[in-house]
Protein backbone atom coordinates (compact mmCIF):
# COMPACT_ATOMS: atom_id res chain seq x y z
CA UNK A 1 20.70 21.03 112.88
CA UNK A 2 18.99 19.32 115.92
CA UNK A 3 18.41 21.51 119.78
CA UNK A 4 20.31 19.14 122.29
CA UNK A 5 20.42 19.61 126.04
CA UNK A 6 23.33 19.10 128.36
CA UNK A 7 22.77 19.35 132.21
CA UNK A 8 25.21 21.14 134.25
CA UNK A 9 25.13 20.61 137.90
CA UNK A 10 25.95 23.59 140.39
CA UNK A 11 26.03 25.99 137.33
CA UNK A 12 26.00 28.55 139.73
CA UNK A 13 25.76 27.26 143.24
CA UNK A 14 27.94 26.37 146.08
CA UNK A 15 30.94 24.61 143.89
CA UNK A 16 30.90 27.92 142.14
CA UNK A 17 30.70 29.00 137.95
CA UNK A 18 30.48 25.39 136.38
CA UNK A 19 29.96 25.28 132.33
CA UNK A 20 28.25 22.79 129.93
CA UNK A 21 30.18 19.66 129.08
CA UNK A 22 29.43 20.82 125.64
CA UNK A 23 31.28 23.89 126.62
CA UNK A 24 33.82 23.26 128.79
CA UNK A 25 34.81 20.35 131.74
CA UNK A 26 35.89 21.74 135.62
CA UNK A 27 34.80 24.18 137.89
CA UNK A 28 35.17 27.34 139.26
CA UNK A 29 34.71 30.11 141.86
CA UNK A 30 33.44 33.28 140.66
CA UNK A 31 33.36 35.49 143.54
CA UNK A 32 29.35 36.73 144.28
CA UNK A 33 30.42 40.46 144.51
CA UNK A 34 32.48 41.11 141.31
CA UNK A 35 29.47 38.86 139.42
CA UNK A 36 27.01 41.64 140.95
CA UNK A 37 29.51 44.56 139.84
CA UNK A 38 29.88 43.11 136.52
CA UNK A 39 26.68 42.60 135.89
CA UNK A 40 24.44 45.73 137.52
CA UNK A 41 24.37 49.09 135.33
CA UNK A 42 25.91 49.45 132.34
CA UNK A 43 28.32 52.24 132.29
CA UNK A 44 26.98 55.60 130.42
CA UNK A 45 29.48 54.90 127.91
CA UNK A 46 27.32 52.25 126.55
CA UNK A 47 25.08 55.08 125.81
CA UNK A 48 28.13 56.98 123.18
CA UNK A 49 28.74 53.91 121.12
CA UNK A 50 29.25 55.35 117.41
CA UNK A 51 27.62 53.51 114.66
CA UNK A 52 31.26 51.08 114.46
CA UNK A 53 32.64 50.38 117.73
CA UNK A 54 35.96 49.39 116.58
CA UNK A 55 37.15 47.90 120.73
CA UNK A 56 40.85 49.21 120.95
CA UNK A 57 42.36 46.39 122.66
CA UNK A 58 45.74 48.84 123.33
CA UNK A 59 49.35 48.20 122.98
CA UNK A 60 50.73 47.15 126.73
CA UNK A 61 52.10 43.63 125.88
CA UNK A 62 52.46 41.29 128.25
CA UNK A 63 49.38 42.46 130.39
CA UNK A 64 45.69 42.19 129.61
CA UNK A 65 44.00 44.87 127.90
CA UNK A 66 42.08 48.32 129.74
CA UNK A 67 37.96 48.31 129.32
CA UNK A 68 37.57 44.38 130.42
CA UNK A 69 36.39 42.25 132.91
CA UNK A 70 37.88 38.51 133.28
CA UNK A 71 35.67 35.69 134.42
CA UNK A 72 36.37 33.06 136.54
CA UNK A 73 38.31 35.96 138.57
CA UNK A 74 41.36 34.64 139.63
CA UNK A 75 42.59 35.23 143.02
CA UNK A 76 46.39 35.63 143.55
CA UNK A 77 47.11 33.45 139.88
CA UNK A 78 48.30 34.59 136.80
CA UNK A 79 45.37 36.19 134.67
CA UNK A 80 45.71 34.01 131.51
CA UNK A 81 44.52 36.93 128.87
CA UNK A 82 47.33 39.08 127.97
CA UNK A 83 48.51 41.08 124.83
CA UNK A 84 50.96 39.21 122.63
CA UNK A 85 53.02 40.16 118.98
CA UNK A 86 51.96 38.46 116.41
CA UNK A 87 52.71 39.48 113.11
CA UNK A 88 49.92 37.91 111.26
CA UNK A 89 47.31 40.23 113.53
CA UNK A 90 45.77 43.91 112.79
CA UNK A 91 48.46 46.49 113.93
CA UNK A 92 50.45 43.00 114.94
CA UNK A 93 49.11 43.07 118.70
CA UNK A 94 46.62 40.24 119.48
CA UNK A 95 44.70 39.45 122.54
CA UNK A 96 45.65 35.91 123.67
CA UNK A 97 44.40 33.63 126.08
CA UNK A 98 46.72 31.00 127.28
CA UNK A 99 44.84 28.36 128.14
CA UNK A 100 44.66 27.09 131.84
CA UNK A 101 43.04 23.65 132.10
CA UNK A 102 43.69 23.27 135.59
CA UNK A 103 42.04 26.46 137.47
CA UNK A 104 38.89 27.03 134.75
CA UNK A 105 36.34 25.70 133.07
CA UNK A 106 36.32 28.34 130.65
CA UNK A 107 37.07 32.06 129.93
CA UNK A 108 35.04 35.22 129.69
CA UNK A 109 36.54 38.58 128.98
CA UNK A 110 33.90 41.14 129.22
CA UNK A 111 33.77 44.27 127.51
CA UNK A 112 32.84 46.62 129.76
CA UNK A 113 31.66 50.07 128.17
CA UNK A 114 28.78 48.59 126.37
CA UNK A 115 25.50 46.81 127.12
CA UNK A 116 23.62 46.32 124.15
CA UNK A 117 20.78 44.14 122.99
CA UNK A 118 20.62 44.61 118.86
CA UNK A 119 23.82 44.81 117.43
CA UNK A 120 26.57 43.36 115.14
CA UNK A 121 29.59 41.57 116.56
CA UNK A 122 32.38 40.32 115.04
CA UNK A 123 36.10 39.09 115.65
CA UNK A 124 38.78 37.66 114.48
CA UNK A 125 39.55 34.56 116.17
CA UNK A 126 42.75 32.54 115.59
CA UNK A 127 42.69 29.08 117.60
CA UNK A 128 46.23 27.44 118.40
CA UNK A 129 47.73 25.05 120.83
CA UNK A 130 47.57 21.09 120.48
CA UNK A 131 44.32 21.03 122.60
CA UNK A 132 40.72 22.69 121.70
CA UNK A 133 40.85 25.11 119.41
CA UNK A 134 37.54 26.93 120.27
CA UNK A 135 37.34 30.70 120.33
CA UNK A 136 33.38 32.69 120.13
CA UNK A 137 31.64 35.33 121.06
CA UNK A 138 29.36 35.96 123.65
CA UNK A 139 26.24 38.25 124.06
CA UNK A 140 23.90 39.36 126.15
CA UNK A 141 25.44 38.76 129.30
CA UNK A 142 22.70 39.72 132.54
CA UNK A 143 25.06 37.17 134.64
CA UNK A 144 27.92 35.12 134.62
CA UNK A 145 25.66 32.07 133.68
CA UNK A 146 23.29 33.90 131.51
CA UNK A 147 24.05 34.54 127.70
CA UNK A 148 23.85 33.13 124.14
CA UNK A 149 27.45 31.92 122.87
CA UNK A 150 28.59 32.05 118.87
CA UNK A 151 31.09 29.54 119.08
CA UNK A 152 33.92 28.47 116.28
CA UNK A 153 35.57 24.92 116.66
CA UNK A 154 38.40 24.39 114.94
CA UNK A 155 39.30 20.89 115.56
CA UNK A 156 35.60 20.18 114.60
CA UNK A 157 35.22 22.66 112.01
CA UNK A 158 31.95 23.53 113.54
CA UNK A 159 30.14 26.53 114.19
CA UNK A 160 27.46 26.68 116.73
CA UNK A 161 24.85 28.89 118.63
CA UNK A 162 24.29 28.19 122.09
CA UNK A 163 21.97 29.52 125.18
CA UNK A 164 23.72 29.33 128.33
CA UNK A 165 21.56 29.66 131.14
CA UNK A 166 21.91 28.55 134.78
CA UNK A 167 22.36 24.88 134.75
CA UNK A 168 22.06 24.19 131.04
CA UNK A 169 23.04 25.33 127.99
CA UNK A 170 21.04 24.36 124.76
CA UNK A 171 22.75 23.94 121.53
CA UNK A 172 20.18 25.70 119.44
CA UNK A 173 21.93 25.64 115.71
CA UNK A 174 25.34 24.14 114.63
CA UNK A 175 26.38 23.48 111.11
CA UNK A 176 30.12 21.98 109.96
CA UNK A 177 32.26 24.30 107.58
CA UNK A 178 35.85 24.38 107.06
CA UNK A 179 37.94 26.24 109.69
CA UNK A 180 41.72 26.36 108.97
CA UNK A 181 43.88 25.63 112.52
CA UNK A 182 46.46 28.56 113.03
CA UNK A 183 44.76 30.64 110.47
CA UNK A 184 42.33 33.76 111.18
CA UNK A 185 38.95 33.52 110.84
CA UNK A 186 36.48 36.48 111.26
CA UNK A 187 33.25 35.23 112.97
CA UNK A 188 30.15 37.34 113.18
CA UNK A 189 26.59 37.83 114.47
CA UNK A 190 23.99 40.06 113.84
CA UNK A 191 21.28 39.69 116.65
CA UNK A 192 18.07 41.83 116.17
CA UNK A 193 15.00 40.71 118.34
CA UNK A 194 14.47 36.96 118.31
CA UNK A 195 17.04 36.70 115.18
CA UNK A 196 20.20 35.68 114.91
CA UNK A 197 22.45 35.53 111.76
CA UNK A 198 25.70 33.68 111.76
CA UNK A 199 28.82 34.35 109.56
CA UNK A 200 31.93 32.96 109.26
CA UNK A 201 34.18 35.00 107.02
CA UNK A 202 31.84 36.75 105.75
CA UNK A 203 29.82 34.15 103.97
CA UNK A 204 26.40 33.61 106.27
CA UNK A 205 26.57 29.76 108.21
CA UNK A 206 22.99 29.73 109.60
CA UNK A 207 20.32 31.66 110.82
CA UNK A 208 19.23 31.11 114.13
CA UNK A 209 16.08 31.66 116.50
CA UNK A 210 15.62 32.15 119.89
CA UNK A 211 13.43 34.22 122.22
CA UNK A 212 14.56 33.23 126.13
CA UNK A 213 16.97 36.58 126.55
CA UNK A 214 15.77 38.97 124.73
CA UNK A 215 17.28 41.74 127.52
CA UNK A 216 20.06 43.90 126.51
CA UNK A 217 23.42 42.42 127.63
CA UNK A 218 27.44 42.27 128.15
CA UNK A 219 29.45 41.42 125.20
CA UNK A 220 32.57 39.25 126.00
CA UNK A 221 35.25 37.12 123.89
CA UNK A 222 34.50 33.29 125.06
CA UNK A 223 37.26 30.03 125.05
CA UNK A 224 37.65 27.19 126.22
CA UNK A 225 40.45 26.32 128.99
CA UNK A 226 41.66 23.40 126.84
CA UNK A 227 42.41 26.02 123.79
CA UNK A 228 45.00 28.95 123.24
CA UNK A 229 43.01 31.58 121.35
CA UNK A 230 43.63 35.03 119.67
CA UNK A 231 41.19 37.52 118.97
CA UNK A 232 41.94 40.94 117.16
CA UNK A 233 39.30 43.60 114.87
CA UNK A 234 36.88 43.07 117.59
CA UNK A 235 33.72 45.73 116.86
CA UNK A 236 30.29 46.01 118.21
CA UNK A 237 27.90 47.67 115.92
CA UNK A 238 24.04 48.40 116.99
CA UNK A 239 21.42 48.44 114.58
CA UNK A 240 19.80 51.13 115.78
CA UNK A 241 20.04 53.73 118.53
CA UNK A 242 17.28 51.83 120.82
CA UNK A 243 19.30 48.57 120.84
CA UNK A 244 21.47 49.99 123.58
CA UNK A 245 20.88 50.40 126.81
């Protein structure tokens, strides 16, 4: 469980919102204003979270779900998150994102009501497709570019934890464990302070360190372009009422 470093050129500059090659391969424009609206005050709802945030993803198939942002934006192209059946999912709705290797790098949808530093996140993530089948969750989001990633691998049947930032992103802890393809697994992270504990269906993977962001944040569902992911039972839960923001 070794730190390894992977240089990303024009993270964030003129060619636009580029990720790791440990994360993801191409680039891609993320417009400078909705970055700053994303990104500036948390809405007051953030403030209301109950002691289980259980995030109601809705029931309008077909189209992506209400209380989310989606990064890269995409500008006149088909958003590639949208509510899908499946039978094998809670209430048998799933978020799905349909992966679209030749526009991205990689996908962010941002939950929007909350902005919380301390908390408990978890999801069920079900990766598909004949590509990557990488799925995670990310937290503490100040930019587009800014944020510690959770991340499940199927095809690797790895589980890592990763600090994106700017032009890098460090692969802090990663440990192998069996991860079924086409199956649902329920990945979670408690992060309080500096600490972060990692569990992958409910049995803990690693513990992790880290004190670079230690800002409260976005929470957002994280892929890879290469993958087609589901997520559903997606819940933020703050350890205490001065974790949010």
């Amino acid at each position: 469980m070794g730190r390894s470093n992977h240089s990303v050129p024009g993270l964030y500059g003129p060619h636009g919102f580029e990720a790791a090659p440990a994360i993801a391969r191409r680039a891609r424009l993320v417009p400078a204003l909705l970055a700053a609206a994303l990104f500036a005050c948390a809405s007051p709802v953030a403030r209301a979270l109950e002691p289980k945030a259980i995030i109601d993803i809705g029931q309008n198939l077909g189209a992506p779900p209400a209380h989310f942002d989606f990064l890269p934006a995409t500008e006149g192209e088909r958003l590639p998150w949208a509510l899908i059946e499946d039978a094998t999912a809670a209430g048998g709705i799933a978020l799905e994102q349909r992966g679209a290797p030749a526009t991205a790098s990689h996908f962010l949808a941002v939950y929007k009501p909350a902005s919380v530093k301390d908390a408990e996140f978890s999801a069920r993530i079900k990766a598909t497709g004949e590509g990557d089948q990488r799925g995670g969750i990310a937290l503490r989001l100040t930019a587009p570019d800014n944020y510690y990633l959770v991340e499940m691998d199927a095809r690797r049947d790895r589980v890592m934890f990763l600090r994106v930032a700017k032009e890098d992103a460090e692969e802090i802890v990663a440990v192998d464990v069996n991860i079924a393809t086409n199956a649902w697994h329920t990945l979670t992270v408690r992060a309080e302070d500096d600490e972060f504990v990692v569990s992958l269906d409910g049995i803990w993977a690693f513990t992790a360190f880290d004190k670079v962001l230690s800002r409260a944040g976005r929470v957002a569902l994280w892929t890879s372009t290469d993958s087609v992911t589901r997520f559903d039972s997606i819940t933020i839960a703050p350890t205490s009422p001065s974790a949010q923001q």
